[in-house]
PDB file of N, CA and C in Angstrom:
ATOM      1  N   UNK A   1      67.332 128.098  79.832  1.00  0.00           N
ATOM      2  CA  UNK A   1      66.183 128.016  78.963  1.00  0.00           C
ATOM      3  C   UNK A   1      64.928 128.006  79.828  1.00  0.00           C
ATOM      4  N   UNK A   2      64.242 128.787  79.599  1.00  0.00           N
ATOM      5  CA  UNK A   2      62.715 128.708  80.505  1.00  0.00           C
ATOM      6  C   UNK A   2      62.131 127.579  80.279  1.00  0.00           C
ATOM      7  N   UNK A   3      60.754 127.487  80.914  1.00  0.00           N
ATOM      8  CA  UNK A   3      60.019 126.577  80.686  1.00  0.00           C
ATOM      9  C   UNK A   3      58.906 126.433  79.381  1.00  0.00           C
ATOM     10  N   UNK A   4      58.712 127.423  79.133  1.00  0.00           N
ATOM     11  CA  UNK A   4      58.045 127.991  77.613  1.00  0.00           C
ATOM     12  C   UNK A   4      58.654 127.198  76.594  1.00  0.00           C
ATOM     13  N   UNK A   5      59.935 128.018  76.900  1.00  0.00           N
ATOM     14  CA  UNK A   5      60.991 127.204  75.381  1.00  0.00           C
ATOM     15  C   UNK A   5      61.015 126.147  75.252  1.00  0.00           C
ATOM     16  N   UNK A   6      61.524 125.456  76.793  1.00  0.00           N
ATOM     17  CA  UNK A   6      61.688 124.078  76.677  1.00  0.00           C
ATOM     18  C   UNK A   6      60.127 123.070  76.190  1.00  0.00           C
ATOM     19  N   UNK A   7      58.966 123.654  76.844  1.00  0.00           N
ATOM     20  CA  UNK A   7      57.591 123.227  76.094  1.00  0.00           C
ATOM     21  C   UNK A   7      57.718 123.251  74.615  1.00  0.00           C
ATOM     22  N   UNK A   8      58.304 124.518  73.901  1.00  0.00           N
ATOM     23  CA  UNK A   8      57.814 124.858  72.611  1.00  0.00           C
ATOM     24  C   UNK A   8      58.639 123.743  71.979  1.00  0.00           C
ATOM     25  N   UNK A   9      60.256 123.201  72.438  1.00  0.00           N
ATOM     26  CA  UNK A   9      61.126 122.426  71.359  1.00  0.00           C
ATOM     27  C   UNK A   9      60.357 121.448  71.644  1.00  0.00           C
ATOM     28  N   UNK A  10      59.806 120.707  72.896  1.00  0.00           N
ATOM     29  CA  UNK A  10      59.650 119.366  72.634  1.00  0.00           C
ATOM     30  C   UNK A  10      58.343 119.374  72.062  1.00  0.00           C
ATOM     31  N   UNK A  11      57.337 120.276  71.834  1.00  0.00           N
ATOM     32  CA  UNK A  11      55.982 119.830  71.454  1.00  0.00           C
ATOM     33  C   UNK A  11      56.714 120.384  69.549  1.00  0.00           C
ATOM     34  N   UNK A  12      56.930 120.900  69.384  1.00  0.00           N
ATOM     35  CA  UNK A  12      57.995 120.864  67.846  1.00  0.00           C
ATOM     36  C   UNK A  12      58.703 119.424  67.599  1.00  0.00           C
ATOM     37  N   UNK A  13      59.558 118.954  68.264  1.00  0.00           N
ATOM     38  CA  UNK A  13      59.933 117.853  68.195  1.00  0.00           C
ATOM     39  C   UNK A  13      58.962 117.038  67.944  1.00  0.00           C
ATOM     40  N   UNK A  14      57.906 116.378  68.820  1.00  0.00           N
ATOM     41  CA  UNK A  14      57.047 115.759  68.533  1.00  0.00           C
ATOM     42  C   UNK A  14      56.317 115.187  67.119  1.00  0.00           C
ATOM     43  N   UNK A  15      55.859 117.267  66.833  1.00  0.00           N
ATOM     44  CA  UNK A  15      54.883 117.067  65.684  1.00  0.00           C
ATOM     45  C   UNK A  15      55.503 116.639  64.659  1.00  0.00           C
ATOM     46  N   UNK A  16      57.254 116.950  64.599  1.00  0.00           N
ATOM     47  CA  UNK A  16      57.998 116.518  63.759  1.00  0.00           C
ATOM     48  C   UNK A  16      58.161 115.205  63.154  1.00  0.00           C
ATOM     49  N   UNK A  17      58.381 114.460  64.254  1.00  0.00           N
ATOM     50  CA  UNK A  17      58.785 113.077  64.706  1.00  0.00           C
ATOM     51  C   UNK A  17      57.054 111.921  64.285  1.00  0.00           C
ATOM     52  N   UNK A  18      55.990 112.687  64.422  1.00  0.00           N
ATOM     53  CA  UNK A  18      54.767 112.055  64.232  1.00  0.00           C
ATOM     54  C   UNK A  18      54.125 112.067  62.693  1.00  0.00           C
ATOM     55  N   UNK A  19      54.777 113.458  62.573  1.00  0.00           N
ATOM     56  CA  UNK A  19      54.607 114.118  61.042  1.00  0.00           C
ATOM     57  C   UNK A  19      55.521 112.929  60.047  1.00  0.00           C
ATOM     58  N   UNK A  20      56.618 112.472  60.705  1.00  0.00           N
ATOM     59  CA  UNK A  20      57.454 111.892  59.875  1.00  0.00           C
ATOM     60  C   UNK A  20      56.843 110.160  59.506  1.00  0.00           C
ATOM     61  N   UNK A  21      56.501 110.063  60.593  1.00  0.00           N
ATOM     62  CA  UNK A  21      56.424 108.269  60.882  1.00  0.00           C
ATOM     63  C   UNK A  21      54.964 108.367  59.955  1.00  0.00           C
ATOM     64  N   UNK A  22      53.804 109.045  60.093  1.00  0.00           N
ATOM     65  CA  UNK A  22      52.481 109.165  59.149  1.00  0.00           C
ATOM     66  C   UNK A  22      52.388 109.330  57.565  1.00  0.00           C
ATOM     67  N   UNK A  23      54.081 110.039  57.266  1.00  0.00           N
ATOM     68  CA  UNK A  23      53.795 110.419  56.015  1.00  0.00           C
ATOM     69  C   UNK A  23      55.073 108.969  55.167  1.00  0.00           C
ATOM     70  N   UNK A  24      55.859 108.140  55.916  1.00  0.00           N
ATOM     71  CA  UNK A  24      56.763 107.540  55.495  1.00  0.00           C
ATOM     72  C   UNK A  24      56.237 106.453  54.537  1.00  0.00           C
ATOM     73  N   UNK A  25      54.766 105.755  54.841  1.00  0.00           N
ATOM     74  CA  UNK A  25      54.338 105.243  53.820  1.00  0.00           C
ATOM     75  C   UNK A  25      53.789 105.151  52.384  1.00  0.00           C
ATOM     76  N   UNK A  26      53.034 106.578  52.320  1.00  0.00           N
ATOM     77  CA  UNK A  26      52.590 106.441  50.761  1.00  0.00           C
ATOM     78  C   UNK A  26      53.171 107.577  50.151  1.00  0.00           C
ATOM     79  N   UNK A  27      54.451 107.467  50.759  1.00  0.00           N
ATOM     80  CA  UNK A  27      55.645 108.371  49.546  1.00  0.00           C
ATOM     81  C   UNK A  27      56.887 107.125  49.386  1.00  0.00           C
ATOM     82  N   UNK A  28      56.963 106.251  49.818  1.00  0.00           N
ATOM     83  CA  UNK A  28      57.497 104.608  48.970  1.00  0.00           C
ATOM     84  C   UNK A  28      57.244 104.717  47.494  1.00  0.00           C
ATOM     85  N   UNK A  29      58.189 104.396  46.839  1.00  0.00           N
ATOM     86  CA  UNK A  29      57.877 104.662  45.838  1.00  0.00           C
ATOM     87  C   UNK A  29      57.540 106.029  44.826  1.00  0.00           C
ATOM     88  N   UNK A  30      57.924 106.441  45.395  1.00  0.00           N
ATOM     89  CA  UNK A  30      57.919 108.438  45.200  1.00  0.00           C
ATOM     90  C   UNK A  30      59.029 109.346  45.846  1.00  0.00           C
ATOM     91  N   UNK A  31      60.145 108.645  44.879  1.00  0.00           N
ATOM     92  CA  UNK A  31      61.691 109.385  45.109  1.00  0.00           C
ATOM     93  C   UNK A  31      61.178 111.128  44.642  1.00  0.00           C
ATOM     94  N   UNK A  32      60.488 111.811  44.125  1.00  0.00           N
ATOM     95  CA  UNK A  32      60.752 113.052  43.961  1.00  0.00           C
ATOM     96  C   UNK A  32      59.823 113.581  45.738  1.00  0.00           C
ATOM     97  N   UNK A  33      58.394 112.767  45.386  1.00  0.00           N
ATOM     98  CA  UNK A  33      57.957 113.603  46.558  1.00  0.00           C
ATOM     99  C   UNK A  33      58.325 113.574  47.924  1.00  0.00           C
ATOM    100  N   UNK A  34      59.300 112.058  48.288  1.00  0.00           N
ATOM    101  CA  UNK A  34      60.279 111.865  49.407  1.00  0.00           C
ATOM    102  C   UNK A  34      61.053 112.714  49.459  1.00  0.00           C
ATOM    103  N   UNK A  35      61.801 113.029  48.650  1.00  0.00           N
ATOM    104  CA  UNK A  35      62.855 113.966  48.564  1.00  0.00           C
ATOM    105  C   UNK A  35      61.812 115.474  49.053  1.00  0.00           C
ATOM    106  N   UNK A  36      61.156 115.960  48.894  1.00  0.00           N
ATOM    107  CA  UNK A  36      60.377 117.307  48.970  1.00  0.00           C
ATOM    108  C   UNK A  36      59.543 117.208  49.962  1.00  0.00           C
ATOM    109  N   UNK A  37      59.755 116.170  50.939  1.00  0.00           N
ATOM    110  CA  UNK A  37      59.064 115.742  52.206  1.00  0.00           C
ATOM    111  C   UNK A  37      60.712 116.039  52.707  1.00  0.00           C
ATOM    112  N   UNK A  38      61.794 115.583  52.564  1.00  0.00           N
ATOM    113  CA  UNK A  38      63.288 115.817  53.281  1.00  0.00           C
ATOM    114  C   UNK A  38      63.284 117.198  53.563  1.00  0.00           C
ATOM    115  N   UNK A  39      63.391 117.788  52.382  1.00  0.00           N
ATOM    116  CA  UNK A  39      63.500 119.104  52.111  1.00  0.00           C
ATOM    117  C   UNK A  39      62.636 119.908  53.461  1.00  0.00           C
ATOM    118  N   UNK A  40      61.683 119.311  53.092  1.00  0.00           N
ATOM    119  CA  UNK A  40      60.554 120.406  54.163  1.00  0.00           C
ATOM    120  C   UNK A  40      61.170 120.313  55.788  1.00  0.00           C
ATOM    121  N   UNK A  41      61.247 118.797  55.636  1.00  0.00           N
ATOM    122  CA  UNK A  41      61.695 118.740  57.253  1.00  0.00           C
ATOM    123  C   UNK A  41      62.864 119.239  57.390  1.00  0.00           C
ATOM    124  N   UNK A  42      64.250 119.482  56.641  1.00  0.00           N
ATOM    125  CA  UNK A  42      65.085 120.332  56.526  1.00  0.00           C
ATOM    126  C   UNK A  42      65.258 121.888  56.731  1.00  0.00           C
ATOM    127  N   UNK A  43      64.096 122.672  55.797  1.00  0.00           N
ATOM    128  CA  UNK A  43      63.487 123.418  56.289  1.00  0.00           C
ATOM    129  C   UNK A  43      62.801 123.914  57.718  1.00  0.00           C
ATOM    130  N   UNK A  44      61.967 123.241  58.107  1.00  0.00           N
ATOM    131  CA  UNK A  44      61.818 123.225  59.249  1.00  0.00           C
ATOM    132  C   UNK A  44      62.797 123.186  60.921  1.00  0.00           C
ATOM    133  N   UNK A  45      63.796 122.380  60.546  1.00  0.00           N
ATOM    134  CA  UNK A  45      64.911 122.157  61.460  1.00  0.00           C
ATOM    135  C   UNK A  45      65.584 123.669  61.207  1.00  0.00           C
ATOM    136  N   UNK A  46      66.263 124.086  59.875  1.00  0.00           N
ATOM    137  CA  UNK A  46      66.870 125.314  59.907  1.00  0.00           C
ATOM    138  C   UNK A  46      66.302 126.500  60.992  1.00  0.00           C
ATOM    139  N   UNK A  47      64.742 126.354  60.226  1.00  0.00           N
ATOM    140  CA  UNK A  47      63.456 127.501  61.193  1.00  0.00           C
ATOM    141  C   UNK A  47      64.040 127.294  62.633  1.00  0.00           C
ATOM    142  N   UNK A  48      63.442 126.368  63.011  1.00  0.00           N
ATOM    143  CA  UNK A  48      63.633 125.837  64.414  1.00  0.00           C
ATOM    144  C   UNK A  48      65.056 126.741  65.504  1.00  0.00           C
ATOM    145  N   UNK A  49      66.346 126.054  64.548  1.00  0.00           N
ATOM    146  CA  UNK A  49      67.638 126.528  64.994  1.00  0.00           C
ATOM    147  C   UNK A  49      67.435 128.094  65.074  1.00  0.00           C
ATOM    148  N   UNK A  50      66.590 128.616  63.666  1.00  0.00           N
ATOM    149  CA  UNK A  50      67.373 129.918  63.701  1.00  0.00           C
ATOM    150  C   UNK A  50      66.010 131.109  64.977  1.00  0.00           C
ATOM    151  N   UNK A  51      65.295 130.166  65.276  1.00  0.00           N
ATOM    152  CA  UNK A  51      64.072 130.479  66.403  1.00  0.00           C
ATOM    153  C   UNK A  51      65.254 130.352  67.801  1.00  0.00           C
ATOM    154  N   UNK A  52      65.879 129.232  67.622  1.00  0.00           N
ATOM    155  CA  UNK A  52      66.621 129.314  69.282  1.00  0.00           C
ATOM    156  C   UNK A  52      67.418 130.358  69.064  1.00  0.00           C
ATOM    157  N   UNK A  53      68.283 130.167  68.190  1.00  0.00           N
ATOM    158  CA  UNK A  53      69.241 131.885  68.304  1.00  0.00           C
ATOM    159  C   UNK A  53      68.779 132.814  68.746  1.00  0.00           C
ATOM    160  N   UNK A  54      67.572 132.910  67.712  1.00  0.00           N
ATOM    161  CA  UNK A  54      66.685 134.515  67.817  1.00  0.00           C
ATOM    162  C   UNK A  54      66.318 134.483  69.337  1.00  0.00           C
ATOM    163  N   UNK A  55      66.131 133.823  70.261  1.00  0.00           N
ATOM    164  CA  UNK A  55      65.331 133.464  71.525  1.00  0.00           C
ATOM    165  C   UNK A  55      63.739 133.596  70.931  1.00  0.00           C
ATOM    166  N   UNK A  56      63.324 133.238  69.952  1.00  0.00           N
ATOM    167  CA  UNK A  56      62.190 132.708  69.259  1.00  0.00           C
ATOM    168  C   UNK A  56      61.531 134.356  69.158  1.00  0.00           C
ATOM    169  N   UNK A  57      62.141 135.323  69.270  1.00  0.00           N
ATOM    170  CA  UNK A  57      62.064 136.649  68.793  1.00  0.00           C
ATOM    171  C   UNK A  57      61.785 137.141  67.230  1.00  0.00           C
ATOM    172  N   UNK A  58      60.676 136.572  66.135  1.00  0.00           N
ATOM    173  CA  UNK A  58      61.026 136.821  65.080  1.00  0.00           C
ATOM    174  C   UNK A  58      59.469 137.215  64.259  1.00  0.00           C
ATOM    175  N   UNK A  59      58.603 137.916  65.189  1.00  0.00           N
ATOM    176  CA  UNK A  59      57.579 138.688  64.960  1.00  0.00           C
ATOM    177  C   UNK A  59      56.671 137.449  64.602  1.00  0.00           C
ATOM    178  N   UNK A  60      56.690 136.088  65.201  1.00  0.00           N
ATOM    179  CA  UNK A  60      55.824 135.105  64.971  1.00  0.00           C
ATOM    180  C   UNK A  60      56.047 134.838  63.511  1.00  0.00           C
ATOM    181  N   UNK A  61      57.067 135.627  62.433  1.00  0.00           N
ATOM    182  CA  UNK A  61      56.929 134.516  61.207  1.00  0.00           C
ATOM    183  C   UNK A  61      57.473 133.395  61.105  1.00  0.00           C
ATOM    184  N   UNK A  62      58.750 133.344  61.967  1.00  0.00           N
ATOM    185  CA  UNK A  62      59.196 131.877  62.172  1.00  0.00           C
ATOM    186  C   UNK A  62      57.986 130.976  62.060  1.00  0.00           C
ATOM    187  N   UNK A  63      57.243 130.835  63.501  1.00  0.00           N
ATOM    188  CA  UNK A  63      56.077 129.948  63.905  1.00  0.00           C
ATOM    189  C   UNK A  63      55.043 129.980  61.967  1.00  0.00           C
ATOM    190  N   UNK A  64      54.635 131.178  61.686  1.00  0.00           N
ATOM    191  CA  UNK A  64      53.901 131.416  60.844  1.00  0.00           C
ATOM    192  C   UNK A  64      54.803 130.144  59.584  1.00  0.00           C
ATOM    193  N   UNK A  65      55.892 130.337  59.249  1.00  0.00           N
ATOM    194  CA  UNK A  65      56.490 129.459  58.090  1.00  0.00           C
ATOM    195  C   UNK A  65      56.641 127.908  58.417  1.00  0.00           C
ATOM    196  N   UNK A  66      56.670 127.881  59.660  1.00  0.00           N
ATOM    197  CA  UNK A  66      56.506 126.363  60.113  1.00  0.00           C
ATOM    198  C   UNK A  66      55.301 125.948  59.966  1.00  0.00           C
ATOM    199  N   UNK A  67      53.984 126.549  60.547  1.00  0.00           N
ATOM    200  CA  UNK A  67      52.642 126.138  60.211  1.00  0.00           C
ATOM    201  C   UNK A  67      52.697 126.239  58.746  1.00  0.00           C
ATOM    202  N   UNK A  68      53.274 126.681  57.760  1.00  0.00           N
ATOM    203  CA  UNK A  68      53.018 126.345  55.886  1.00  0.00           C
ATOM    204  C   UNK A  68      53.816 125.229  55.950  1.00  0.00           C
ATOM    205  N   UNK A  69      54.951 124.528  56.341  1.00  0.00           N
ATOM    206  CA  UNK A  69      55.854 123.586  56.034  1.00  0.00           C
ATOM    207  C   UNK A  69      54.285 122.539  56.165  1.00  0.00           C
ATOM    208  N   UNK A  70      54.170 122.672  57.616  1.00  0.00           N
ATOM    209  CA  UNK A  70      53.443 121.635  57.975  1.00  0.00           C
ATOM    210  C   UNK A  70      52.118 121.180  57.147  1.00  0.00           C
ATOM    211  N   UNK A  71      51.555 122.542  56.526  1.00  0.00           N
ATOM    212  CA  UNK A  71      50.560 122.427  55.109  1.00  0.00           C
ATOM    213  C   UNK A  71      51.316 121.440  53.915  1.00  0.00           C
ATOM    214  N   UNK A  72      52.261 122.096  54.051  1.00  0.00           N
ATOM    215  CA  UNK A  72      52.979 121.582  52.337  1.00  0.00           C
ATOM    216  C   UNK A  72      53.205 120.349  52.632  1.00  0.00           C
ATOM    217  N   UNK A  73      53.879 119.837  54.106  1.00  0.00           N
ATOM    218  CA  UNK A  73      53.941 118.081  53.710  1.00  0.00           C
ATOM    219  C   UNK A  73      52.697 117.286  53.720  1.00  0.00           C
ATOM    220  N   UNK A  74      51.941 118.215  54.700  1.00  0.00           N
ATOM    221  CA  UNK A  74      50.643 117.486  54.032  1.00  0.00           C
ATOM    222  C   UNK A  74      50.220 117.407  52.759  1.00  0.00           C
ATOM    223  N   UNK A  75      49.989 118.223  52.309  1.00  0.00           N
ATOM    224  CA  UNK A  75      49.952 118.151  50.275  1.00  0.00           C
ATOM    225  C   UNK A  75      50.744 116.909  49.749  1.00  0.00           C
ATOM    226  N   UNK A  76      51.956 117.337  50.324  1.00  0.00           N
ATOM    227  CA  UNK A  76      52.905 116.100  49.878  1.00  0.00           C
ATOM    228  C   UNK A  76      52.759 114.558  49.727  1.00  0.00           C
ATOM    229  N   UNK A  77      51.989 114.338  51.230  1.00  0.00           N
ATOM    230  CA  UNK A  77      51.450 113.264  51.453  1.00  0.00           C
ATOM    231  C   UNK A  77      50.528 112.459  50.893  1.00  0.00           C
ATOM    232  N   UNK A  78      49.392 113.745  50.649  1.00  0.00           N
ATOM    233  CA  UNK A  78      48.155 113.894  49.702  1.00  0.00           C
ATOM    234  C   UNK A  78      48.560 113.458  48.453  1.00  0.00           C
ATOM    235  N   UNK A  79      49.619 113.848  47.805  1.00  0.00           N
ATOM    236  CA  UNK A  79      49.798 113.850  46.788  1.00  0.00           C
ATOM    237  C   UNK A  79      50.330 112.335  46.056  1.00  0.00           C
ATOM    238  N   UNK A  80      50.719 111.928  47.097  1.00  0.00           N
ATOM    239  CA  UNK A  80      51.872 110.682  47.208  1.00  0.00           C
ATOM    240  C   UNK A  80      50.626 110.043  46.986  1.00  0.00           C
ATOM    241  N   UNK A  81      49.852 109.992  48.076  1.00  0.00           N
ATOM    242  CA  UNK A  81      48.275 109.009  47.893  1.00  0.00           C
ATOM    243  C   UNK A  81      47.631 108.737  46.990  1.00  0.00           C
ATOM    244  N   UNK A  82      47.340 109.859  46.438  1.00  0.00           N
ATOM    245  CA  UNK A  82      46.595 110.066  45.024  1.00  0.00           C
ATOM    246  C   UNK A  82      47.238 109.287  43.547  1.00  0.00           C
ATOM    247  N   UNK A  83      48.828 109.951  43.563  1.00  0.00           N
ATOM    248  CA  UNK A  83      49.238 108.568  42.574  1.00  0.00           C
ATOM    249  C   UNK A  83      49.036 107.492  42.799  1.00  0.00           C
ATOM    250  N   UNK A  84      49.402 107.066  43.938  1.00  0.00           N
ATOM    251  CA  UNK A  84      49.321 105.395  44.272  1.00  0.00           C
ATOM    252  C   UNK A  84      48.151 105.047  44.225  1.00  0.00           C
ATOM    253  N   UNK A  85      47.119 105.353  44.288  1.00  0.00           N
ATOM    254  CA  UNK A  85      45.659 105.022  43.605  1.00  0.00           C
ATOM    255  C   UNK A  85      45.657 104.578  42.269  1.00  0.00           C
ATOM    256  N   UNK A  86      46.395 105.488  41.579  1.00  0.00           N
ATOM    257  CA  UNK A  86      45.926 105.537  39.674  1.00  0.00           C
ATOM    258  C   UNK A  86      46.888 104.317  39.180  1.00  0.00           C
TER     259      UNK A  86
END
């Protein structure tokens, strides 16, 4: 594995791992949007795997569908917030 790759999993790992611990609180209490926060990061892991196969060969939409995951759990998050206000 080069050094590229090995940069790209762990700074992926990371955002993953930071993404997770930020959004774990104001989706408590929000079994659907927890669940659609799983999902995403599920999503994302599949991407990921099917980026190492490819040798991350996949005309940048891989990367491109990971940067929307990373939109959508934000929404998610957003969203989680906003009920717990009302």
């Amino acid at each position: 594995m080069t050094m590229t790759k090995t940069k790209t999993i762990l700074i992926t790992a990371v955002l993953a791992f930071t993404g997770g611990i930020l959004t774990a609180g104001p989706l408590r209490g929000h079994p659907n949007l927890e669940a659609a926060k799983n999902d995403l990061n599920a999503a994302w892991e599949h991407i990921t795997r099917a980026q190492s196969a490819n040798e991350y060969d996949m005309g940048g939409h891989a990367a491109k569908a990971k940067e929307l995951i990373g939109n959508a759990k934000e929404e998610v998050r957003m969203a989680a917030e906003d009920a717990g206000h009302r």
